[in-house]
C-alpha atoms as a PDB file:
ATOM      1  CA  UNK A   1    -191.484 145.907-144.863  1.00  0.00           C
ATOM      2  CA  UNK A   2    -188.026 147.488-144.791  1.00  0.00           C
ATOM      3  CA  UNK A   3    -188.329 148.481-140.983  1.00  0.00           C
ATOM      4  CA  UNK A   4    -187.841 146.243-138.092  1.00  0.00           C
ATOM      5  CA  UNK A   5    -188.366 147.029-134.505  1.00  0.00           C
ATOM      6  CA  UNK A   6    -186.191 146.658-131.164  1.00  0.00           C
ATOM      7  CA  UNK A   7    -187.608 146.365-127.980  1.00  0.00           C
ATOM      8  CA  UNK A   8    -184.878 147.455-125.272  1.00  0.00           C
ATOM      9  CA  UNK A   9    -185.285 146.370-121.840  1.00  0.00           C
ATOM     10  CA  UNK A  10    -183.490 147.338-119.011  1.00  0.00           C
ATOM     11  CA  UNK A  11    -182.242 143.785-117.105  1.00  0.00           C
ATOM     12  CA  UNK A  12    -179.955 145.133-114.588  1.00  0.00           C
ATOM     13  CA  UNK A  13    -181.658 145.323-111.817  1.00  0.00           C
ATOM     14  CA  UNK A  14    -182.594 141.266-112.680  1.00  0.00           C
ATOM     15  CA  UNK A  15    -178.690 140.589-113.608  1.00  0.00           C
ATOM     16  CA  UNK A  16    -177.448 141.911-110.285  1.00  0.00           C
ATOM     17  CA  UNK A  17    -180.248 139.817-108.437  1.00  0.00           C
ATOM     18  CA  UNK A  18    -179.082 136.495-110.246  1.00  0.00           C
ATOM     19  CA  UNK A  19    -175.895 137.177-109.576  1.00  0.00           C
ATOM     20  CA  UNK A  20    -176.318 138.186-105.827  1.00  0.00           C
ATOM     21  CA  UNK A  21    -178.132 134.872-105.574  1.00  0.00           C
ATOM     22  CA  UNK A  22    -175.245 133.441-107.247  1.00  0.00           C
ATOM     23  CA  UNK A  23    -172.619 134.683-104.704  1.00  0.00           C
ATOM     24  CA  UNK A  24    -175.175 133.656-101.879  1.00  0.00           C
ATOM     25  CA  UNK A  25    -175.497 130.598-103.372  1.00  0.00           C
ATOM     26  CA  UNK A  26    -171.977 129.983-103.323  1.00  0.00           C
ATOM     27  CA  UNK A  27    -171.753 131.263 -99.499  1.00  0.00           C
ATOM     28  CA  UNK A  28    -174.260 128.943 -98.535  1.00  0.00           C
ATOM     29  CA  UNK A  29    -172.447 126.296-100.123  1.00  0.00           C
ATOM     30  CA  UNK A  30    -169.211 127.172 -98.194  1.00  0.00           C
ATOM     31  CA  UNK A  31    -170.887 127.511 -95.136  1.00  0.00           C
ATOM     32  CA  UNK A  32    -172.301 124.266 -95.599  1.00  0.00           C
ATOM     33  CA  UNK A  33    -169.831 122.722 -96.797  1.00  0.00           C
ATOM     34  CA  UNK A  34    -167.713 123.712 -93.535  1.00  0.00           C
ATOM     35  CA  UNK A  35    -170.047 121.969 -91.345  1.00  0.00           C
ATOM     36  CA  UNK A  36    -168.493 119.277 -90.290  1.00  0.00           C
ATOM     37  CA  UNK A  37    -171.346 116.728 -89.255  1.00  0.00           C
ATOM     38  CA  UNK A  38    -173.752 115.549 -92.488  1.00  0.00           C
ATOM     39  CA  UNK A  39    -176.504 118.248 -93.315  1.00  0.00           C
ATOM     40  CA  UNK A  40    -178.853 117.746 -96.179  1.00  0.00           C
ATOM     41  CA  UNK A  41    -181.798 119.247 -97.611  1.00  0.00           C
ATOM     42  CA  UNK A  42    -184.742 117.542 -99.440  1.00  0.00           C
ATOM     43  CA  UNK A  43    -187.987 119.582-100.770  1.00  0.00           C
ATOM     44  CA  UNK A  44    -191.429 118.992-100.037  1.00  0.00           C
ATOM     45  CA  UNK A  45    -191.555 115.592-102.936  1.00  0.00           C
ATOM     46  CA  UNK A  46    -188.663 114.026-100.753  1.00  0.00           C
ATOM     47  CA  UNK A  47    -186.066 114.617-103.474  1.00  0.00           C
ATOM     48  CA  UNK A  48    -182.638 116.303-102.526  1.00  0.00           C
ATOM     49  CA  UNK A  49    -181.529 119.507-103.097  1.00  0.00           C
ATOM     50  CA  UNK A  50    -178.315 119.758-101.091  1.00  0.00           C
ATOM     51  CA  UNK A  51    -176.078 117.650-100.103  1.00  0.00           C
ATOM     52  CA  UNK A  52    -172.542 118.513 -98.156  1.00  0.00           C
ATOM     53  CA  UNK A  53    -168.928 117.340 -97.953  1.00  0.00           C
ATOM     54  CA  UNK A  54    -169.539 115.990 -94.454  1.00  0.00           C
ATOM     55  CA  UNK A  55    -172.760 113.677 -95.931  1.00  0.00           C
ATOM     56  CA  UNK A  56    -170.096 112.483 -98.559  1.00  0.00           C
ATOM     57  CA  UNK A  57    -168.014 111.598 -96.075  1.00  0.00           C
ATOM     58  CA  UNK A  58    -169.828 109.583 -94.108  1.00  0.00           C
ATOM     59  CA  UNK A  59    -172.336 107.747 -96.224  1.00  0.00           C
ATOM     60  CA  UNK A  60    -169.479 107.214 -98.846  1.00  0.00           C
ATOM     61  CA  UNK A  61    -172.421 109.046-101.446  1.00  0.00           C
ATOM     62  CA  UNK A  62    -171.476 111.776-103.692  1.00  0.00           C
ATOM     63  CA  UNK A  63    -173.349 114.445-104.311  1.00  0.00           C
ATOM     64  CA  UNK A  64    -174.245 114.266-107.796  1.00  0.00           C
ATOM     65  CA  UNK A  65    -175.784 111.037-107.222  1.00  0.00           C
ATOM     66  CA  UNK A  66    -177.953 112.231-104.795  1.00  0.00           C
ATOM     67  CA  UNK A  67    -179.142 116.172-106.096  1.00  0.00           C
ATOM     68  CA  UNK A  68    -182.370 115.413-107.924  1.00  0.00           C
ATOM     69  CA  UNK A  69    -183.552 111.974-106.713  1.00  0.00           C
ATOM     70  CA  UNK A  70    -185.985 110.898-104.134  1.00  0.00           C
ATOM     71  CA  UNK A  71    -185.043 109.792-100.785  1.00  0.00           C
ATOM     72  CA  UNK A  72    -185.778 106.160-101.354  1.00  0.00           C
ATOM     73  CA  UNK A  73    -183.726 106.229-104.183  1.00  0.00           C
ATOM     74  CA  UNK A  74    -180.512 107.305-102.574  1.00  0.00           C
ATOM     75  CA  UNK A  75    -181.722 104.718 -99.384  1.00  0.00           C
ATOM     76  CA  UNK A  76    -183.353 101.790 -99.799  1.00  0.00           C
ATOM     77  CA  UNK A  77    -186.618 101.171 -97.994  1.00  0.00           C
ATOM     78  CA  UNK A  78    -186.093  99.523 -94.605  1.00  0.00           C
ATOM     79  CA  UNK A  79    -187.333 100.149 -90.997  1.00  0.00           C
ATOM     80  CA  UNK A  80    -184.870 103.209 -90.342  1.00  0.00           C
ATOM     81  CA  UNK A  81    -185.399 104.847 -93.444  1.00  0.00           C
ATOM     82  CA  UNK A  82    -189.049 104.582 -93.369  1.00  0.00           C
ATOM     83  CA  UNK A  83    -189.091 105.867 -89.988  1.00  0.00           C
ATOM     84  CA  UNK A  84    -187.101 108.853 -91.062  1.00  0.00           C
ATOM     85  CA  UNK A  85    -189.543 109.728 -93.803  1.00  0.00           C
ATOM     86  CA  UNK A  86    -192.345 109.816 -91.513  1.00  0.00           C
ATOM     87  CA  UNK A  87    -190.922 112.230 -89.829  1.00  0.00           C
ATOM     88  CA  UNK A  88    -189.896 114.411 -92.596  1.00  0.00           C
ATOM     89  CA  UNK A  89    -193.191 115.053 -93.756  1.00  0.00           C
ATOM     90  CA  UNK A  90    -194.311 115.667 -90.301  1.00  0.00           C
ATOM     91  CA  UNK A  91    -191.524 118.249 -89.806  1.00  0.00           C
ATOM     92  CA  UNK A  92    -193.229 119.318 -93.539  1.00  0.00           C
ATOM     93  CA  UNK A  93    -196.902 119.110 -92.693  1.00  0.00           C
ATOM     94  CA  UNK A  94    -196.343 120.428 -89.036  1.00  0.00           C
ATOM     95  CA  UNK A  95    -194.241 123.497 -89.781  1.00  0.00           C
ATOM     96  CA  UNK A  96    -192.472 122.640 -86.403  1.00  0.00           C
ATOM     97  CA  UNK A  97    -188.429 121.025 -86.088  1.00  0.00           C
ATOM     98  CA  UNK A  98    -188.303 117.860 -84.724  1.00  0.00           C
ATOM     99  CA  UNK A  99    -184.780 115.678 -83.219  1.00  0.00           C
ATOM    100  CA  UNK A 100    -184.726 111.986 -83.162  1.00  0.00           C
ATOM    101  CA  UNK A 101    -181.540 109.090 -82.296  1.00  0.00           C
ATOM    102  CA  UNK A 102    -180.825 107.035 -84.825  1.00  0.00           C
ATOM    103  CA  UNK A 103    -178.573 105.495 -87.522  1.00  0.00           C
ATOM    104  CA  UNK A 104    -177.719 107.598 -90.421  1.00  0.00           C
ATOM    105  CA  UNK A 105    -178.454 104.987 -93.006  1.00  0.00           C
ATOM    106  CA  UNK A 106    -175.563 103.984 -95.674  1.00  0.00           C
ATOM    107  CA  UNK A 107    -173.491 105.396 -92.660  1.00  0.00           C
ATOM    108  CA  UNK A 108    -170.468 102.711 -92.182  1.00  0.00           C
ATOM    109  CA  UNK A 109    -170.027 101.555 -88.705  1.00  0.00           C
ATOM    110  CA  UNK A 110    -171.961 101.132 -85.830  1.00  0.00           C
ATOM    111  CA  UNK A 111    -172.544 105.617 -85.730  1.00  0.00           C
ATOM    112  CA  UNK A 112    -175.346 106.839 -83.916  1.00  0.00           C
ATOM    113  CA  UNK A 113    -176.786 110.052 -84.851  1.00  0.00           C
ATOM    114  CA  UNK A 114    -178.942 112.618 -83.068  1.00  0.00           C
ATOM    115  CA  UNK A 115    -180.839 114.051 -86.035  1.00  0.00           C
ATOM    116  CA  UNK A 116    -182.830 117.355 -86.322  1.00  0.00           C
ATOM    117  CA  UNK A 117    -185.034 118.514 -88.988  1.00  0.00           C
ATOM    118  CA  UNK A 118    -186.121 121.712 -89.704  1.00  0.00           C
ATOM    119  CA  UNK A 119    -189.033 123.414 -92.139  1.00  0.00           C
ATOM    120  CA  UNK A 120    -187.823 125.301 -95.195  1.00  0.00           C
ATOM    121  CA  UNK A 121    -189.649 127.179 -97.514  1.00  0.00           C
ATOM    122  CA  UNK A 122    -190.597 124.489 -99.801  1.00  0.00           C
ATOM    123  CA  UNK A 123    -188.850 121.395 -97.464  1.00  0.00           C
ATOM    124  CA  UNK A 124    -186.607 120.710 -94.700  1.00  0.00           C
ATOM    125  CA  UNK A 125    -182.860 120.626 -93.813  1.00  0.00           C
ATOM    126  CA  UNK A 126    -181.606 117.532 -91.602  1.00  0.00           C
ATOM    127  CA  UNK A 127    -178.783 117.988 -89.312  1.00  0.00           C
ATOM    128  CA  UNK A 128    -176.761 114.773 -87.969  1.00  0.00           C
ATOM    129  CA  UNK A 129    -174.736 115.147 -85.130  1.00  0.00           C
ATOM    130  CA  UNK A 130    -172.571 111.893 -84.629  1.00  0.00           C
ATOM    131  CA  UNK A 131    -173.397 111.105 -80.985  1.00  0.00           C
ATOM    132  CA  UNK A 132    -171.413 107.788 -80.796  1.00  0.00           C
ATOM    133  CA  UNK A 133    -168.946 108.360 -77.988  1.00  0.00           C
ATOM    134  CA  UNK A 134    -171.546 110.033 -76.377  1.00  0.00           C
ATOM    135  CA  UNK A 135    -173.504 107.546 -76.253  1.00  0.00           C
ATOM    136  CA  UNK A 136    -170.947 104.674 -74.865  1.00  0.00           C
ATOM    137  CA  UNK A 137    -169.961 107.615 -72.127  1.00  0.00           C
ATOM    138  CA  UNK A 138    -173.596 107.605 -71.363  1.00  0.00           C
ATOM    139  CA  UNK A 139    -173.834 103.639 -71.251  1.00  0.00           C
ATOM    140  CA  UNK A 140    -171.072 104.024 -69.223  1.00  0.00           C
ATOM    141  CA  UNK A 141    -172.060 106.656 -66.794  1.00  0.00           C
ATOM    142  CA  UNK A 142    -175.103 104.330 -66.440  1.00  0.00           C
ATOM    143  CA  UNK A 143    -173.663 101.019 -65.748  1.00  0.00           C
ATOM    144  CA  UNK A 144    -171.686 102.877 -63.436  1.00  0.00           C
ATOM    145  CA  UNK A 145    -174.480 104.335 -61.463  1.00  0.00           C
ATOM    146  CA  UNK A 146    -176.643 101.260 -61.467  1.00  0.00           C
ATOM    147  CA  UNK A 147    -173.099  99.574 -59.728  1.00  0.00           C
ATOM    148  CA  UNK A 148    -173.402 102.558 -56.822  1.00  0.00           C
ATOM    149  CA  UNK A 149    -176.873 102.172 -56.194  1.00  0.00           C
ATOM    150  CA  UNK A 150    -175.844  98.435 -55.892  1.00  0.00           C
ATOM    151  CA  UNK A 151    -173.443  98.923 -53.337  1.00  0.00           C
ATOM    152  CA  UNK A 152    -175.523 101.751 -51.118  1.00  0.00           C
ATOM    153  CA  UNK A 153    -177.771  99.397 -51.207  1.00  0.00           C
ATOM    154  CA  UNK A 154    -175.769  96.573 -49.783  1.00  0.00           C
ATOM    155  CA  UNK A 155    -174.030  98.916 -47.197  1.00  0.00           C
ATOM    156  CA  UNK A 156    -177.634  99.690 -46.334  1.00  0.00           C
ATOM    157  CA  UNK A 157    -178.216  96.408 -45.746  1.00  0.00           C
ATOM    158  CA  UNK A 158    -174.769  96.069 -43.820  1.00  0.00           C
ATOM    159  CA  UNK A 159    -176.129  98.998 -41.837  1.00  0.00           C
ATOM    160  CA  UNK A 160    -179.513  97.934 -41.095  1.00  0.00           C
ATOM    161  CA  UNK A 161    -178.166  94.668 -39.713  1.00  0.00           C
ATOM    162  CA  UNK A 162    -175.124  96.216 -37.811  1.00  0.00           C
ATOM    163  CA  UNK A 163    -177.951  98.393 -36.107  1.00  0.00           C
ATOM    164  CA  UNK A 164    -179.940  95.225 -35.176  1.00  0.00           C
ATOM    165  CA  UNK A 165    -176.862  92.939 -33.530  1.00  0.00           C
ATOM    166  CA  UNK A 166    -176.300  96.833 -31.566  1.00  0.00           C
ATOM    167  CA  UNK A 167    -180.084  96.920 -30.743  1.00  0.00           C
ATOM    168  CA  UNK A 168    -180.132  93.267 -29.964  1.00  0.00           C
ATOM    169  CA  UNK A 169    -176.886  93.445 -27.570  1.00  0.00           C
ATOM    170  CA  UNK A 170    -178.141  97.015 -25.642  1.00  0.00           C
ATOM    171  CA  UNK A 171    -180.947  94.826 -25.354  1.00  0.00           C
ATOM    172  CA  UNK A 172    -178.874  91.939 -23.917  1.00  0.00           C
ATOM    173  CA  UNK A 173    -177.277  94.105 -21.902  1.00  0.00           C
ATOM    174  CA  UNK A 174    -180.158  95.962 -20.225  1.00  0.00           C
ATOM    175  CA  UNK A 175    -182.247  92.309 -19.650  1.00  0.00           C
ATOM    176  CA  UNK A 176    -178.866  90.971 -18.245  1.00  0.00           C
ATOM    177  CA  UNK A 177    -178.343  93.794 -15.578  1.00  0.00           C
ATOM    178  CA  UNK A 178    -181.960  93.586 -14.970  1.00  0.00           C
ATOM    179  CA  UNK A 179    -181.307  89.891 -13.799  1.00  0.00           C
ATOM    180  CA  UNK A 180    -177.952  90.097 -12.590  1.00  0.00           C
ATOM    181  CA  UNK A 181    -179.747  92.295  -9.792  1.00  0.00           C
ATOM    182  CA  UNK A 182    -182.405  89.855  -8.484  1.00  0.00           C
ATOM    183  CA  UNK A 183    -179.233  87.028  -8.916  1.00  0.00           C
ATOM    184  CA  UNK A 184    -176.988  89.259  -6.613  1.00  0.00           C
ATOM    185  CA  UNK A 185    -179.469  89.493  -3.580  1.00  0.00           C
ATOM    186  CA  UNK A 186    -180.845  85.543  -4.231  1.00  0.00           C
ATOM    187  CA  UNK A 187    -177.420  84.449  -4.470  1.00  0.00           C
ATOM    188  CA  UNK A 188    -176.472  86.454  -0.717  1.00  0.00           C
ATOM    189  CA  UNK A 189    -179.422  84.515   0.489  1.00  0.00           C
ATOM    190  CA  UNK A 190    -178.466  80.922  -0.955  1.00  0.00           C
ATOM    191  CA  UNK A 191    -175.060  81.948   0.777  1.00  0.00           C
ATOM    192  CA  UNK A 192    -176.687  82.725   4.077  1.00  0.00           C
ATOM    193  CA  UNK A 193    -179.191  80.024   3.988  1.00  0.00           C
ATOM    194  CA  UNK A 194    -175.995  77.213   3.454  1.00  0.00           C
ATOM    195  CA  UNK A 195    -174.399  78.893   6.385  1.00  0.00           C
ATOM    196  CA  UNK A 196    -177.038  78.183   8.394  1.00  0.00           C
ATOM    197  CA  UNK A 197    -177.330  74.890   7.122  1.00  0.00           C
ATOM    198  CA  UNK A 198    -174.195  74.264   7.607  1.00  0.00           C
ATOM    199  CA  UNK A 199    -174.773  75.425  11.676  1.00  0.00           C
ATOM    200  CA  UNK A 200    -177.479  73.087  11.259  1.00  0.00           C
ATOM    201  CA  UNK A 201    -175.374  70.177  10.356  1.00  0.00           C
ATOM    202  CA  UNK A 202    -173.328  70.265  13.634  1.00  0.00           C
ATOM    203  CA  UNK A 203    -173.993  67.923  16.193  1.00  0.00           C
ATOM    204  CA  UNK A 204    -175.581  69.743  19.532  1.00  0.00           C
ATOM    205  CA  UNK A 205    -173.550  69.892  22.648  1.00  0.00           C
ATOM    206  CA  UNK A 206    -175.328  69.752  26.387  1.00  0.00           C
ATOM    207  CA  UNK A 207    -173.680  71.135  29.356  1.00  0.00           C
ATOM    208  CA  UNK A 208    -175.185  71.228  32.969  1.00  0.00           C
ATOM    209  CA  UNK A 209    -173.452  73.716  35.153  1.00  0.00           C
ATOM    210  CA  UNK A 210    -173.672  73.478  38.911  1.00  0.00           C
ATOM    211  CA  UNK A 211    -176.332  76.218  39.126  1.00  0.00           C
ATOM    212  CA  UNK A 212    -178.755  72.998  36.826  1.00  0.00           C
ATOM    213  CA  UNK A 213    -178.490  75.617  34.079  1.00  0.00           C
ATOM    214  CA  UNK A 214    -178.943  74.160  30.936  1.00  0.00           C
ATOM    215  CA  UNK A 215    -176.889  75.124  27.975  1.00  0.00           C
ATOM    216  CA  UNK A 216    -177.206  74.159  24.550  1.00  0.00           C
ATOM    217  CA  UNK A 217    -175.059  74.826  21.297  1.00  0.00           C
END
């Protein structure tokens, strides 16, 4: 009674760790924050912790409505986000990063994402890299090479048949000059056999000379 006692304890140490966490904090935020494709973290319940400028941007969702709440509260249930979750606690469970294609949901416009998660210490980050116009090159690249392999295989066709009218007329040829050479020699014969006839057909002539030689022609 009379006395009171003061416990002094020396915080600096702790002071300069919260506020190196602070200015880490606030580097991490800027670094995320310059990312310019939607990255977002969530901890091991599915609820948010982070959320960037880019994610803002294109889901149209601010930040402080998303920071705190579960991932089915921010998106509705439906067959992409449900997929996504799946795969989350995979990533989670698994310890290993995982990429996937697919819609970034709440995303307006027909975007297509290639998404990669990533373990944290107590949840994942997701990275979405808007692959849209890669994707219609790709279509197009496609569509494209389905048309060549189209047309090789038409001027293979073209080719093939080409080479069969040229095999079918060296064959021509060759049976041809195997026949005109039989035709040649039966065609001197058919000449020499209607000269004869042609002797044949004249009438015969008998001359007696005055030695009673006989002479025909």
């Amino acid at each position: 009674k009379g006395y009171f006692a003061m416990l002094v304890k020396d915080i600096t140490h702790r002071k300069k760790m919260e506020q190196a966490l602070r200015q880490s904090e606030k580097q991490y935020k800027i670094l995320a924050n310059s990312i310019t494709d939607p990255f977002f973290a969530l901890d091991s319940c599915l609820k948010f912790i982070y959320w960037n400028m880019a994610s803002e941007e294109f889901t149209g969702i601010n930040a402080e409505n998303t920071v705190g709440k579960h991932f089915f509260e921010v998106f509705e249930k439906n067959k992409t986000t449900r997929k996504a979750a799946r795969i989350y606690l995979k990533v989670m469970k698994t310890r290993k990063s995982q990429t996937f294609v697919d819609k970034l949901p709440k995303c307006s416009g027909n975007k297509i994402f290639e998404i990669q998660v990533y373990p944290t210490g107590n949840g994942i980050s997701v990275f979405a890299k808007d692959i849209t116009e890669r994707k219609k090159l790709q279509g197009s690249l496609e569509q494209y090479t389905k048309r060549l392999e189209e047309l090789v295989k038409i001027r293979t066709e073209k080719l093939k048949s080409a080479e069969r009218l040229a095999a079918i007329g060296e064959t021509a040829g060759m049976i041809g000059h195997d026949i005109r050479n039989p035709l040649q020699s039966i065609i001197g014969e058919l000449y020499l056999a209607k000269d004869e006839l042609n002797n044949l057909s004249k009438p015969l002539s008998i001359s007696f000379s005055p030695a009673k030689t006989i002479s025909i022609s």
